[in-house]
PDB file of N, CA and C in Angstrom:
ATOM      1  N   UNK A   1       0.841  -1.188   0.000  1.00  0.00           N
ATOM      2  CA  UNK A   1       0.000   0.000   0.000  1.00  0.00           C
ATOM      3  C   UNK A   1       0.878   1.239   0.000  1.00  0.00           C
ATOM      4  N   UNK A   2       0.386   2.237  -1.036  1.00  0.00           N
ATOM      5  CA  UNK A   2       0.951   3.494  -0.954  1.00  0.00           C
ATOM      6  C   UNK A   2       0.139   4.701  -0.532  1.00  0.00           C
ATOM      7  N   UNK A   3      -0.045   4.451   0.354  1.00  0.00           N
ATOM      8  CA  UNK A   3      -1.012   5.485   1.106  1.00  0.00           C
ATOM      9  C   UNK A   3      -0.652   7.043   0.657  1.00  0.00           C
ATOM     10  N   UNK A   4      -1.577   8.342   0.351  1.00  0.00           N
ATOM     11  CA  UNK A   4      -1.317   9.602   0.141  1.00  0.00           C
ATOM     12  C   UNK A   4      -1.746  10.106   1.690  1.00  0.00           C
ATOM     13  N   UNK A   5      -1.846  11.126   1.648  1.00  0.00           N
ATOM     14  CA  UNK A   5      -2.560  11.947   3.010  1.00  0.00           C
ATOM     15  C   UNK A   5      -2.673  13.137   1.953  1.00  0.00           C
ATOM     16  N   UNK A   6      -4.417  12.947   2.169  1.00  0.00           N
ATOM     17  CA  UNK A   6      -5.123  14.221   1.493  1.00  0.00           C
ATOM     18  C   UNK A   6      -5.195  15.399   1.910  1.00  0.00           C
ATOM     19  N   UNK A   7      -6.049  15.219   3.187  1.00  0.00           N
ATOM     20  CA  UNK A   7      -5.715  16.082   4.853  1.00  0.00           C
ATOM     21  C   UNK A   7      -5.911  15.082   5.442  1.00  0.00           C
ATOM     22  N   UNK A   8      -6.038  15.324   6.852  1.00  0.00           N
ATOM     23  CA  UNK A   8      -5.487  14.770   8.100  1.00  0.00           C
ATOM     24  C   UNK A   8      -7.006  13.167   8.482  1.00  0.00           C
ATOM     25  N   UNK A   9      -7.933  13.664   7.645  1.00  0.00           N
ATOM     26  CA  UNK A   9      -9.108  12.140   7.501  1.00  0.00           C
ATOM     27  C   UNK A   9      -9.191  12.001   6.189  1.00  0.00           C
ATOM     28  N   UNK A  10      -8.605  12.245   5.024  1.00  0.00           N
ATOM     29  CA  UNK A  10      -8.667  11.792   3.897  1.00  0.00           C
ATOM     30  C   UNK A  10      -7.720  11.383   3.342  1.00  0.00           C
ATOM     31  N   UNK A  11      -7.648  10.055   3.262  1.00  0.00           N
ATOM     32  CA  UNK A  11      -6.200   9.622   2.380  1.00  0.00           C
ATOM     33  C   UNK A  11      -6.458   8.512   1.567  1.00  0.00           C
ATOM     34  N   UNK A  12      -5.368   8.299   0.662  1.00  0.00           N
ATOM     35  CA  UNK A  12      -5.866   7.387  -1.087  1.00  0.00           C
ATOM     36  C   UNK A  12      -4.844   6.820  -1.470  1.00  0.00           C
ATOM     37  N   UNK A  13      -5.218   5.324  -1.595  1.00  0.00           N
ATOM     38  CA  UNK A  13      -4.310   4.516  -2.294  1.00  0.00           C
ATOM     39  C   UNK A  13      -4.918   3.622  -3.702  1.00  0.00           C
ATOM     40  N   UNK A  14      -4.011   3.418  -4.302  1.00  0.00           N
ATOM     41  CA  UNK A  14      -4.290   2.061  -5.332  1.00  0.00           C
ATOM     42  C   UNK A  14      -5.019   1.331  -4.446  1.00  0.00           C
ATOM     43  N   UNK A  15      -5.020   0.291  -5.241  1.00  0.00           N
ATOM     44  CA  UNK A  15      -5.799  -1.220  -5.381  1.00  0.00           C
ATOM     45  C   UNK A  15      -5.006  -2.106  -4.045  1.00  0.00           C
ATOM     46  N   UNK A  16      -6.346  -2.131  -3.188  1.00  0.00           N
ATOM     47  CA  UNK A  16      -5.875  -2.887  -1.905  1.00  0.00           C
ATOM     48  C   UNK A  16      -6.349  -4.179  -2.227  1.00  0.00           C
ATOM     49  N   UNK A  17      -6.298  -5.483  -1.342  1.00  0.00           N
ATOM     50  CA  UNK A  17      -6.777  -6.512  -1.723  1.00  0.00           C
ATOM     51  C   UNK A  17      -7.307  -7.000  -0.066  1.00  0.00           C
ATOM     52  N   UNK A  18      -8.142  -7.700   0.035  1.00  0.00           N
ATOM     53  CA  UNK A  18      -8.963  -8.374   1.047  1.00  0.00           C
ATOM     54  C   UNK A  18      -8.132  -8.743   2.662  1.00  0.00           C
ATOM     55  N   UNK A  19      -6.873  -8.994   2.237  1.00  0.00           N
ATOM     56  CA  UNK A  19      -5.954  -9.809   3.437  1.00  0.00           C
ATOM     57  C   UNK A  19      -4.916  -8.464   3.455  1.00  0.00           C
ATOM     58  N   UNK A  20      -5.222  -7.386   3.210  1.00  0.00           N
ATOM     59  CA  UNK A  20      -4.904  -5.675   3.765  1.00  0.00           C
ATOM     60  C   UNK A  20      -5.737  -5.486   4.191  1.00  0.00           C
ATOM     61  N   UNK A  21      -6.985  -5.108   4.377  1.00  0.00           N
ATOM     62  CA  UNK A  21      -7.997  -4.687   5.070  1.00  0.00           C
ATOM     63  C   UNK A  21      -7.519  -4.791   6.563  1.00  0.00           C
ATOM     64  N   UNK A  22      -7.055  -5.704   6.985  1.00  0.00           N
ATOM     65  CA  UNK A  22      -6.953  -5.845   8.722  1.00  0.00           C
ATOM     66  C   UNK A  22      -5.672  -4.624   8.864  1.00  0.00           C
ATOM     67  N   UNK A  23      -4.657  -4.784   7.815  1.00  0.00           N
ATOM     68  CA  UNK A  23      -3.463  -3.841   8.300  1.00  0.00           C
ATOM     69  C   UNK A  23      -4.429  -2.445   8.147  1.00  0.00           C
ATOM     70  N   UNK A  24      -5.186  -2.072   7.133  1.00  0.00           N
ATOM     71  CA  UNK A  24      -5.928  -0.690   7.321  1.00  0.00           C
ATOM     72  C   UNK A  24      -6.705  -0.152   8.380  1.00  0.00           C
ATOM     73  N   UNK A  25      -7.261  -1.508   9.162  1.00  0.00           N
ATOM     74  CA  UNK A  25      -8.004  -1.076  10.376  1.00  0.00           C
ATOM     75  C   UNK A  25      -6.744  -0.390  11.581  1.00  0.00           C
ATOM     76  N   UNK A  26      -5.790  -1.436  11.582  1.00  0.00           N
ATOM     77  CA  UNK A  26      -4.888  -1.326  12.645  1.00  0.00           C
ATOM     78  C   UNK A  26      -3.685   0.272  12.547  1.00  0.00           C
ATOM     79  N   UNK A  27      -3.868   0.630  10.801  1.00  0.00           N
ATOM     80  CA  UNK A  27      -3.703   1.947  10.620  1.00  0.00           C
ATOM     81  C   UNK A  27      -4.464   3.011  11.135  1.00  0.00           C
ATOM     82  N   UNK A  28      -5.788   2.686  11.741  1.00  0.00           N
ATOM     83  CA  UNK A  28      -6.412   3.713  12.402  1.00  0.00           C
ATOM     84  C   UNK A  28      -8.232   3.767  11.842  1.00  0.00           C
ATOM     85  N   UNK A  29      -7.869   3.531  10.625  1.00  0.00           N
ATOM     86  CA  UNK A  29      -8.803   4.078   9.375  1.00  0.00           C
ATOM     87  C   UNK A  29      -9.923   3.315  10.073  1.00  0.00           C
ATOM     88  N   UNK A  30     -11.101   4.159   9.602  1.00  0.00           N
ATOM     89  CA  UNK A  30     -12.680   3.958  10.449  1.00  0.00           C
ATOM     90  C   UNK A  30     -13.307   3.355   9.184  1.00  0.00           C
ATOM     91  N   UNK A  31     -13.351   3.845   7.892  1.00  0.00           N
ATOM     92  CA  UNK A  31     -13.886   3.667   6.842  1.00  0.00           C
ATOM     93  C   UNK A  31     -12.651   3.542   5.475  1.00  0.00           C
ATOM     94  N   UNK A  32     -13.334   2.818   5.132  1.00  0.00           N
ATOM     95  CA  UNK A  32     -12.488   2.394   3.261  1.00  0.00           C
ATOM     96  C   UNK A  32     -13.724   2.734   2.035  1.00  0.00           C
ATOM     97  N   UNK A  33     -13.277   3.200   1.142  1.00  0.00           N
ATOM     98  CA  UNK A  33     -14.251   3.702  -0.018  1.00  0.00           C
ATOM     99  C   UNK A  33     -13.607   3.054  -0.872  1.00  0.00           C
ATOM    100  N   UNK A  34     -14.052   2.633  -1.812  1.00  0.00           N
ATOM    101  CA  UNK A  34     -14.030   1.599  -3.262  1.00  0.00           C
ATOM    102  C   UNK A  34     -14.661   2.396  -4.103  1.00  0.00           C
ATOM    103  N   UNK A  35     -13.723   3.221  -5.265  1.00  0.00           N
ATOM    104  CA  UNK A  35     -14.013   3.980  -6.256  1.00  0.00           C
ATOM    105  C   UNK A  35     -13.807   3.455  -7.815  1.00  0.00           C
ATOM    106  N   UNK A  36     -13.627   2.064  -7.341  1.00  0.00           N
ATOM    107  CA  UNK A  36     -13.293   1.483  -8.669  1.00  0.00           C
ATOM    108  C   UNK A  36     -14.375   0.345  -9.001  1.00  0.00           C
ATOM    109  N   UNK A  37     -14.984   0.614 -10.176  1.00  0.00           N
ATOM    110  CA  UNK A  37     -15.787  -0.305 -10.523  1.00  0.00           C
ATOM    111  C   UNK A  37     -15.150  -1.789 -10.864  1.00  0.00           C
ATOM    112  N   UNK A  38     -15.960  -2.411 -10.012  1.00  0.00           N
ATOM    113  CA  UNK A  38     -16.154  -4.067 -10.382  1.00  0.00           C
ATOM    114  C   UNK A  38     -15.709  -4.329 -11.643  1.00  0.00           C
ATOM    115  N   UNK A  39     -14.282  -5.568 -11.872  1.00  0.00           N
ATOM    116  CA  UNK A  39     -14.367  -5.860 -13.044  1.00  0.00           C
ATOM    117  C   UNK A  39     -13.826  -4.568 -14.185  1.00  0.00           C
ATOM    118  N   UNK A  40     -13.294  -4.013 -13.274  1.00  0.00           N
ATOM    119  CA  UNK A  40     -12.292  -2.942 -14.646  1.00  0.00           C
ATOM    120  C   UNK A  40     -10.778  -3.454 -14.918  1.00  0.00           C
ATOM    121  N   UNK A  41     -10.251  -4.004 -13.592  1.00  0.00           N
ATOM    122  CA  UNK A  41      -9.369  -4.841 -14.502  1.00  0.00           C
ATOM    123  C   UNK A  41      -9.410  -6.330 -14.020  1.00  0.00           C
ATOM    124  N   UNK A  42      -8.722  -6.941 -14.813  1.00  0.00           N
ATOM    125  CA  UNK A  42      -8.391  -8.388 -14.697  1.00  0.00           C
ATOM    126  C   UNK A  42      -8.118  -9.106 -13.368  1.00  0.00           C
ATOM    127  N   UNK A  43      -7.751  -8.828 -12.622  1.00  0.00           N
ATOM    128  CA  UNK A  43      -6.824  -9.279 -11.466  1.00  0.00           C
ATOM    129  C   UNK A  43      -7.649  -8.561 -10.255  1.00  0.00           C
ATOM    130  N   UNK A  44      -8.601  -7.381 -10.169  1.00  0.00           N
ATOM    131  CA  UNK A  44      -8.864  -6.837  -9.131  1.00  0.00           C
ATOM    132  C   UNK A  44      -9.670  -7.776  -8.477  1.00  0.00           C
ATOM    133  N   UNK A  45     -10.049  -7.004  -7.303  1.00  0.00           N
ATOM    134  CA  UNK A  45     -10.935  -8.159  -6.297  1.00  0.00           C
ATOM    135  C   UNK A  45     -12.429  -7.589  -6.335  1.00  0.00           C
ATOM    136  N   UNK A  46     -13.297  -7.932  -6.399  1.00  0.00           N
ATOM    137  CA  UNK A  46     -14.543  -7.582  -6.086  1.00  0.00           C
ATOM    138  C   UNK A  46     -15.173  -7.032  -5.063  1.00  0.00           C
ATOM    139  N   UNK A  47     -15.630  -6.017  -5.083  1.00  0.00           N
ATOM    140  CA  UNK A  47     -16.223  -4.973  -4.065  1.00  0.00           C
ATOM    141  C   UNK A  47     -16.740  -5.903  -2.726  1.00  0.00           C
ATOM    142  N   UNK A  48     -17.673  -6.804  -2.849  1.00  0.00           N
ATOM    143  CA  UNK A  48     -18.041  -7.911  -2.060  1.00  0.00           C
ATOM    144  C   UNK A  48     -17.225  -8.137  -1.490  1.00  0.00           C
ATOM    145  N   UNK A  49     -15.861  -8.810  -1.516  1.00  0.00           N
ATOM    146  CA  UNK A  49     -14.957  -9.313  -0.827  1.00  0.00           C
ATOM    147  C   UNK A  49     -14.336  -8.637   0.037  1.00  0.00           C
ATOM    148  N   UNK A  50     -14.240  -7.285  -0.667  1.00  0.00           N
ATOM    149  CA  UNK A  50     -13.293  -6.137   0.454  1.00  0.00           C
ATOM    150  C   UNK A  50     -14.172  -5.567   1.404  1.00  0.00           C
ATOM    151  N   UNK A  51     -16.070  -5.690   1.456  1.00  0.00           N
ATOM    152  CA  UNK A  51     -17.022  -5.677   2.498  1.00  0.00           C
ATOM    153  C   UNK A  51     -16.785  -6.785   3.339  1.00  0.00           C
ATOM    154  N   UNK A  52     -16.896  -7.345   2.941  1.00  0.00           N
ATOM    155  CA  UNK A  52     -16.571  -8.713   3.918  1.00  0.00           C
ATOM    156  C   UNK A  52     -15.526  -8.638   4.780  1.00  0.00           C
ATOM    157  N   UNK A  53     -14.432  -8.395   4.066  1.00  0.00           N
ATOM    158  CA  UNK A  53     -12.781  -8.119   4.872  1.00  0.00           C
ATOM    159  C   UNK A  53     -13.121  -6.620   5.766  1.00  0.00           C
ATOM    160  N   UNK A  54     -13.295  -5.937   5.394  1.00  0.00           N
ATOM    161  CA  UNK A  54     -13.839  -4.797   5.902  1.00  0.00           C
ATOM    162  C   UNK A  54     -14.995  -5.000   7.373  1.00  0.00           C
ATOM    163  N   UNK A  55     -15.791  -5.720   6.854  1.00  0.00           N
ATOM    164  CA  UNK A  55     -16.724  -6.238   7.662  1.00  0.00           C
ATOM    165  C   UNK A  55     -16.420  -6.806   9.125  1.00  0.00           C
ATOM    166  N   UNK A  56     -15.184  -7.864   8.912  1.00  0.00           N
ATOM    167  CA  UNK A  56     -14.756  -8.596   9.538  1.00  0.00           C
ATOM    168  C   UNK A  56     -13.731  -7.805  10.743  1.00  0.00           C
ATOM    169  N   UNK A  57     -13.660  -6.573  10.269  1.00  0.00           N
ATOM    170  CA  UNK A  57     -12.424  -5.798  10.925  1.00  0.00           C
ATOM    171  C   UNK A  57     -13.069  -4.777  11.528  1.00  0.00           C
ATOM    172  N   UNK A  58     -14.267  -4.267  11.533  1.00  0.00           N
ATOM    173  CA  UNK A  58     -15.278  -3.406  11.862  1.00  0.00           C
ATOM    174  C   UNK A  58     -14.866  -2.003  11.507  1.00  0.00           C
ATOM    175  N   UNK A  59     -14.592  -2.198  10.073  1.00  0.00           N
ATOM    176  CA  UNK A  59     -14.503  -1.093   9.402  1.00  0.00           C
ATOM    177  C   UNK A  59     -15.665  -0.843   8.442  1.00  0.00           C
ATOM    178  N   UNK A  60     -16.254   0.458   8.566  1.00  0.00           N
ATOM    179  CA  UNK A  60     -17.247   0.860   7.648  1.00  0.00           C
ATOM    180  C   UNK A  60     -16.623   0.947   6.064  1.00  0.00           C
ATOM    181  N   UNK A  61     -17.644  -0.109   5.066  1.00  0.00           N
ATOM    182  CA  UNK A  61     -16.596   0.262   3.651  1.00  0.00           C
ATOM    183  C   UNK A  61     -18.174   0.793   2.574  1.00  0.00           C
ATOM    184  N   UNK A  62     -18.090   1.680   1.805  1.00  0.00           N
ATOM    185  CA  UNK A  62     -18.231   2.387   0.803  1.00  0.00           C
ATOM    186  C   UNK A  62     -18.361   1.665  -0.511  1.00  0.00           C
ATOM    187  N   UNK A  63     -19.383   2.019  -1.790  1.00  0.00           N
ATOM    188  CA  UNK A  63     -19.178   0.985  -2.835  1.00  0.00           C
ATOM    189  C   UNK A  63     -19.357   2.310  -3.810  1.00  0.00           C
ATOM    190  N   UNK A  64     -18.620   3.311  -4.456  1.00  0.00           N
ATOM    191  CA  UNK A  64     -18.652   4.740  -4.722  1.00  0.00           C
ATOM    192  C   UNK A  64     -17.954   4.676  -6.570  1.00  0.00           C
ATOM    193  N   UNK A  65     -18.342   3.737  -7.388  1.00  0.00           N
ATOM    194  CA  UNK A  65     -17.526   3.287  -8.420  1.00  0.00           C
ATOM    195  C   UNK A  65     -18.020   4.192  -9.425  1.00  0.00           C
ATOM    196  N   UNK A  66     -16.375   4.945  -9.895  1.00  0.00           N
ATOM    197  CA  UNK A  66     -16.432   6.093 -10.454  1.00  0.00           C
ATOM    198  C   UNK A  66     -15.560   5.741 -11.787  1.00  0.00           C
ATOM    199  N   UNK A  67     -16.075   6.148 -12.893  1.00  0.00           N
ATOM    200  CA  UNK A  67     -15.619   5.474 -14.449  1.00  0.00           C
ATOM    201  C   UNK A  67     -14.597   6.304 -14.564  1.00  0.00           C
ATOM    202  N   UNK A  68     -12.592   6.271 -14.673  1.00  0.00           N
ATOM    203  CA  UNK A  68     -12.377   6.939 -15.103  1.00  0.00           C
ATOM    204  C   UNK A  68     -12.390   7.955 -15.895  1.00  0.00           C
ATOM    205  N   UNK A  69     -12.599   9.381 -16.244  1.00  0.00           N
ATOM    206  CA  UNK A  69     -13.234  10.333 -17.030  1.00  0.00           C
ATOM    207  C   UNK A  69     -14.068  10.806 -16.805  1.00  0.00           C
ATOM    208  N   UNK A  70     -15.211   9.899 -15.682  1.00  0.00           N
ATOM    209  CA  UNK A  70     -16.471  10.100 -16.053  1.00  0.00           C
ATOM    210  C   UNK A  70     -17.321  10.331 -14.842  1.00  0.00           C
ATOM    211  N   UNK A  71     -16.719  10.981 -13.552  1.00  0.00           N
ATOM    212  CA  UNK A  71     -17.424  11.328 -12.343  1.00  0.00           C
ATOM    213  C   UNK A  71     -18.864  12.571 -13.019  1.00  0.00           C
ATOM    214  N   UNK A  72     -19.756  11.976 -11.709  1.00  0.00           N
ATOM    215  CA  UNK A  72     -20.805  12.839 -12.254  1.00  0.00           C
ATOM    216  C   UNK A  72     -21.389  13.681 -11.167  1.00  0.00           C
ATOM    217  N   UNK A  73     -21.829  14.513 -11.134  1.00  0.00           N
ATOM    218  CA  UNK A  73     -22.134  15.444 -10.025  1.00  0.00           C
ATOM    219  C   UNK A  73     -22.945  14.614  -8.825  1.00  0.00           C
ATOM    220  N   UNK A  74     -24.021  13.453  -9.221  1.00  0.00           N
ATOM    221  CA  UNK A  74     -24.138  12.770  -7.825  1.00  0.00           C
ATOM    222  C   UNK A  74     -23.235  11.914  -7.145  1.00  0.00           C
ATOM    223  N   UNK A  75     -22.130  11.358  -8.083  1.00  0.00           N
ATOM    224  CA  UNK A  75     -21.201  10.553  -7.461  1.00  0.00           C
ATOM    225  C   UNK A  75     -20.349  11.866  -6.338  1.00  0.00           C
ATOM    226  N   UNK A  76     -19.993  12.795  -6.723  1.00  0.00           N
ATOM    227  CA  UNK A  76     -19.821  14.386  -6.099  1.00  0.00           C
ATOM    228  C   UNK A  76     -20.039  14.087  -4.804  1.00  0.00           C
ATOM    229  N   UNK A  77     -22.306  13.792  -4.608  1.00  0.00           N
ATOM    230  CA  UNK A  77     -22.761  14.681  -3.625  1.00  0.00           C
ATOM    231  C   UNK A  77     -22.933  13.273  -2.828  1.00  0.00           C
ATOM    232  N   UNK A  78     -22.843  12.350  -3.578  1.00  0.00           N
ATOM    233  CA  UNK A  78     -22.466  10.920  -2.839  1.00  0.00           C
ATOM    234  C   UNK A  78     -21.271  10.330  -1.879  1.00  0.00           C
ATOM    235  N   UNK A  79     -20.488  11.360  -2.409  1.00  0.00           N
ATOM    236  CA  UNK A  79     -19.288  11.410  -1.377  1.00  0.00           C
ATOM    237  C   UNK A  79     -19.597  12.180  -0.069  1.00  0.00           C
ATOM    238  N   UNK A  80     -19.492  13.355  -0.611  1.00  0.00           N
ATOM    239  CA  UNK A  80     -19.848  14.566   0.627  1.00  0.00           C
ATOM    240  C   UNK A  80     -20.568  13.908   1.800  1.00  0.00           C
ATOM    241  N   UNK A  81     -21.957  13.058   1.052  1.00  0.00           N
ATOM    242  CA  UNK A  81     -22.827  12.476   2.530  1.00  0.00           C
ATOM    243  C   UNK A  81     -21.606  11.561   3.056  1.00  0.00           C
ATOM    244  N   UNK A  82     -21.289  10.559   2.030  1.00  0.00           N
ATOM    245  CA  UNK A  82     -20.560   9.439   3.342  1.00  0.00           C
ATOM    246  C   UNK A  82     -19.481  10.442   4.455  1.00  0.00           C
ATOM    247  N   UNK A  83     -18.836  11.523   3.814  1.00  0.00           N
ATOM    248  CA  UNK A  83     -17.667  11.722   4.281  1.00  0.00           C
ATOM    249  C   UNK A  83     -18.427  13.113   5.691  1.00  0.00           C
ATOM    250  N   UNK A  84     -19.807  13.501   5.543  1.00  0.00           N
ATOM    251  CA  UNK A  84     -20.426  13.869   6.379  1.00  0.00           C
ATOM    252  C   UNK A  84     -20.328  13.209   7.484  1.00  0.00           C
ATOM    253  N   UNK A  85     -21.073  11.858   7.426  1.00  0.00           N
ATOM    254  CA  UNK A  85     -21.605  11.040   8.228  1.00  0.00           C
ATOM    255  C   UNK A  85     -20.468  10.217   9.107  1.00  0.00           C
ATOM    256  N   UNK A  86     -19.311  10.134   8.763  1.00  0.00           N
ATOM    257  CA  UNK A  86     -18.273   9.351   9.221  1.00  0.00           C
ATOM    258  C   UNK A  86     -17.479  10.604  10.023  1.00  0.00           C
ATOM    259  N   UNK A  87     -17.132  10.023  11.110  1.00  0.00           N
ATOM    260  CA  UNK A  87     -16.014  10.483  11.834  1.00  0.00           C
ATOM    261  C   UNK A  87     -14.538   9.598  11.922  1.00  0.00           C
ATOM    262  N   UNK A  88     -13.630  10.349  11.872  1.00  0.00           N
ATOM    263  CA  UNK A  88     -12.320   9.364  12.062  1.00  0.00           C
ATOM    264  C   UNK A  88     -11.838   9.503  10.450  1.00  0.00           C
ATOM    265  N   UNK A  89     -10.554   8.846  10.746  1.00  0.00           N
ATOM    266  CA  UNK A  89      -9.564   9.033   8.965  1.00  0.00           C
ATOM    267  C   UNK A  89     -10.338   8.170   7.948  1.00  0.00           C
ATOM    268  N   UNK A  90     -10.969   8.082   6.625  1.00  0.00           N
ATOM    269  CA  UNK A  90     -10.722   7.571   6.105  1.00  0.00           C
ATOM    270  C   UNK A  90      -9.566   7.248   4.806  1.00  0.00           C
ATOM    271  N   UNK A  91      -9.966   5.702   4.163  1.00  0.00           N
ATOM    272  CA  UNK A  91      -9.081   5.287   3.145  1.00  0.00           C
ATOM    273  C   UNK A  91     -10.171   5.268   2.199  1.00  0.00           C
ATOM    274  N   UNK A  92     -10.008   5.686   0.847  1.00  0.00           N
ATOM    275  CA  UNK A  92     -10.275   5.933  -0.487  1.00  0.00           C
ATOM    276  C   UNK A  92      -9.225   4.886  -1.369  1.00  0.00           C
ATOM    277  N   UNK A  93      -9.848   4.003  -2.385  1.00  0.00           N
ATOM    278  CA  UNK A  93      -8.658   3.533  -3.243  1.00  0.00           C
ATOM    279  C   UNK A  93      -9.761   3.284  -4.426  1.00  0.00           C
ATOM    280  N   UNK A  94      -8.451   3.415  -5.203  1.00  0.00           N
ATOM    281  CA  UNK A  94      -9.118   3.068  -7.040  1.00  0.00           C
ATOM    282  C   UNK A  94      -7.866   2.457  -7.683  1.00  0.00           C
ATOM    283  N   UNK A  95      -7.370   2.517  -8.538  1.00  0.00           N
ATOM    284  CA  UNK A  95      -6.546   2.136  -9.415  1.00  0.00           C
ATOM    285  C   UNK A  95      -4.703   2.719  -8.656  1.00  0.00           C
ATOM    286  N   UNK A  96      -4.749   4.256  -8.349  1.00  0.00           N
ATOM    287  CA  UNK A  96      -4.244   4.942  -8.188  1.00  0.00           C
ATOM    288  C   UNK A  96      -4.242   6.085  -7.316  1.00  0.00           C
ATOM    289  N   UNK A  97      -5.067   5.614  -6.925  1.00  0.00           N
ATOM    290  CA  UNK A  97      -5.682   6.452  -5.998  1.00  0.00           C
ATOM    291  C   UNK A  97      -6.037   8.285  -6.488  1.00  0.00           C
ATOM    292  N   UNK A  98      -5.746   8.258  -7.616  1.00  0.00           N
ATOM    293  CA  UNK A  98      -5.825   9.805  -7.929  1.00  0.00           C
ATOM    294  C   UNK A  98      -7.122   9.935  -8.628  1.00  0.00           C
ATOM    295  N   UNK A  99      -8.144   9.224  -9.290  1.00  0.00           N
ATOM    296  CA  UNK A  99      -9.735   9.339  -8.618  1.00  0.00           C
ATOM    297  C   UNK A  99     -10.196   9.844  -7.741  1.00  0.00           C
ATOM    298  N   UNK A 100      -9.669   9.080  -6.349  1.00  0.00           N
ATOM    299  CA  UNK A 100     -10.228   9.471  -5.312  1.00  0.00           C
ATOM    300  C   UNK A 100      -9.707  10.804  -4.842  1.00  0.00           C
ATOM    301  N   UNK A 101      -8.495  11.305  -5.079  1.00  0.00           N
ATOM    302  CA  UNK A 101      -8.407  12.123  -4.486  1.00  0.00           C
ATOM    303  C   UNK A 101      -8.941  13.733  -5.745  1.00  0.00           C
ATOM    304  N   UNK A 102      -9.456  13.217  -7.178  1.00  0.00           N
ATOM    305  CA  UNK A 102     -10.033  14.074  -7.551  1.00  0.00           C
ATOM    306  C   UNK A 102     -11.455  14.409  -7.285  1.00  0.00           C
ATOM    307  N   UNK A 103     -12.188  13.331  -6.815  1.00  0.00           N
ATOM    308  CA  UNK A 103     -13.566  13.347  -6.128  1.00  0.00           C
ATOM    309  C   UNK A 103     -13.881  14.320  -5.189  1.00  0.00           C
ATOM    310  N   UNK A 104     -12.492  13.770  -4.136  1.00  0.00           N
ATOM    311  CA  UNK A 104     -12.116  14.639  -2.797  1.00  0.00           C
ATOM    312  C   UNK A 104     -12.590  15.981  -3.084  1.00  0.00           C
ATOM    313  N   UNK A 105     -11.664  15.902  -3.982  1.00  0.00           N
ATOM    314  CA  UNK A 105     -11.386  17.858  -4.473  1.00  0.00           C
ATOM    315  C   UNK A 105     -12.717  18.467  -5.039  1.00  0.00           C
ATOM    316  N   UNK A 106     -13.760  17.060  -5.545  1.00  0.00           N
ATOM    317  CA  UNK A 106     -14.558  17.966  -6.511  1.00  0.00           C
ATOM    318  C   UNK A 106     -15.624  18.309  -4.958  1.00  0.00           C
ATOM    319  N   UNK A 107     -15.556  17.267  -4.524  1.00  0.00           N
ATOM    320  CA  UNK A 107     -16.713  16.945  -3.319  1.00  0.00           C
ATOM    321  C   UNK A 107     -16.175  18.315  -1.433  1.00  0.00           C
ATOM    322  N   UNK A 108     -15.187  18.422  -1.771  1.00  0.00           N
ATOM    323  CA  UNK A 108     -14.575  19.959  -1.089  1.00  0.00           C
ATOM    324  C   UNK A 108     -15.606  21.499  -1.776  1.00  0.00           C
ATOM    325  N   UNK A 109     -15.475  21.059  -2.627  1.00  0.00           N
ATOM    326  CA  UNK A 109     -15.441  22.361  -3.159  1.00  0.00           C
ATOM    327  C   UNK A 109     -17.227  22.850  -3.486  1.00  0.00           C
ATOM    328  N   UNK A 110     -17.930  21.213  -3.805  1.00  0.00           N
ATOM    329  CA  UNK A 110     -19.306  21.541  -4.281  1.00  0.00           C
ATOM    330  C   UNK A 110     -20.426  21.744  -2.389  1.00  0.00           C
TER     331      UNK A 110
END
């Protein structure tokens, strides 16, 4: 994991996989967001699985799948609520994490 720090509860990595989830809890993180749609690439893991792992660790996880290019103003206001409603750091990941942290930015600002 290459974790960013967005600010001090928002931070974004690539593509985590199921048997990380426990090291993310023990990083602190309250919540994980999944900005990558199911099945964009070959090898990723399925949203399901990282709830489950997530689940298992009593971390709140997010299913927020945003088409490279192609965020849309409710995916925007879809953030804002989760990131309302949650207290504590979260983790954001997509491919690269730089999705998420353009969401961040759009979902700051709207």
């Amino acid at each position: 994991m290459s974790i960013r720090t967005i600010d001090p509860n928002f931070h974004v990595t690539g593509q985590i996989a199921p048997k990380q989830i426990a090291d993310v809890a023990k990083l602190g993180y309250k919540t994980v967001i999944c900005m990558r749609p199911d099945n964009e690439s070959f090898n990723q893991p399925a949203f399901a699985d990282m709830a489950a792992a997530a689940k298992q660790v009593g971390l709140d996880s997010y299913y927020l799948p945003i088409v490279p290019g192609q965020m849309t103003p409710a995916q925007v206001s879809e953030l804002k609520t989760v990131l309302a409603e949650k207290a504590g750091p979260v983790l954001a990941y997509c491919a690269s994490g730089n999705r998420c942290a353009a969401a961040y930015e759009m979902a700051k600002r709207g």
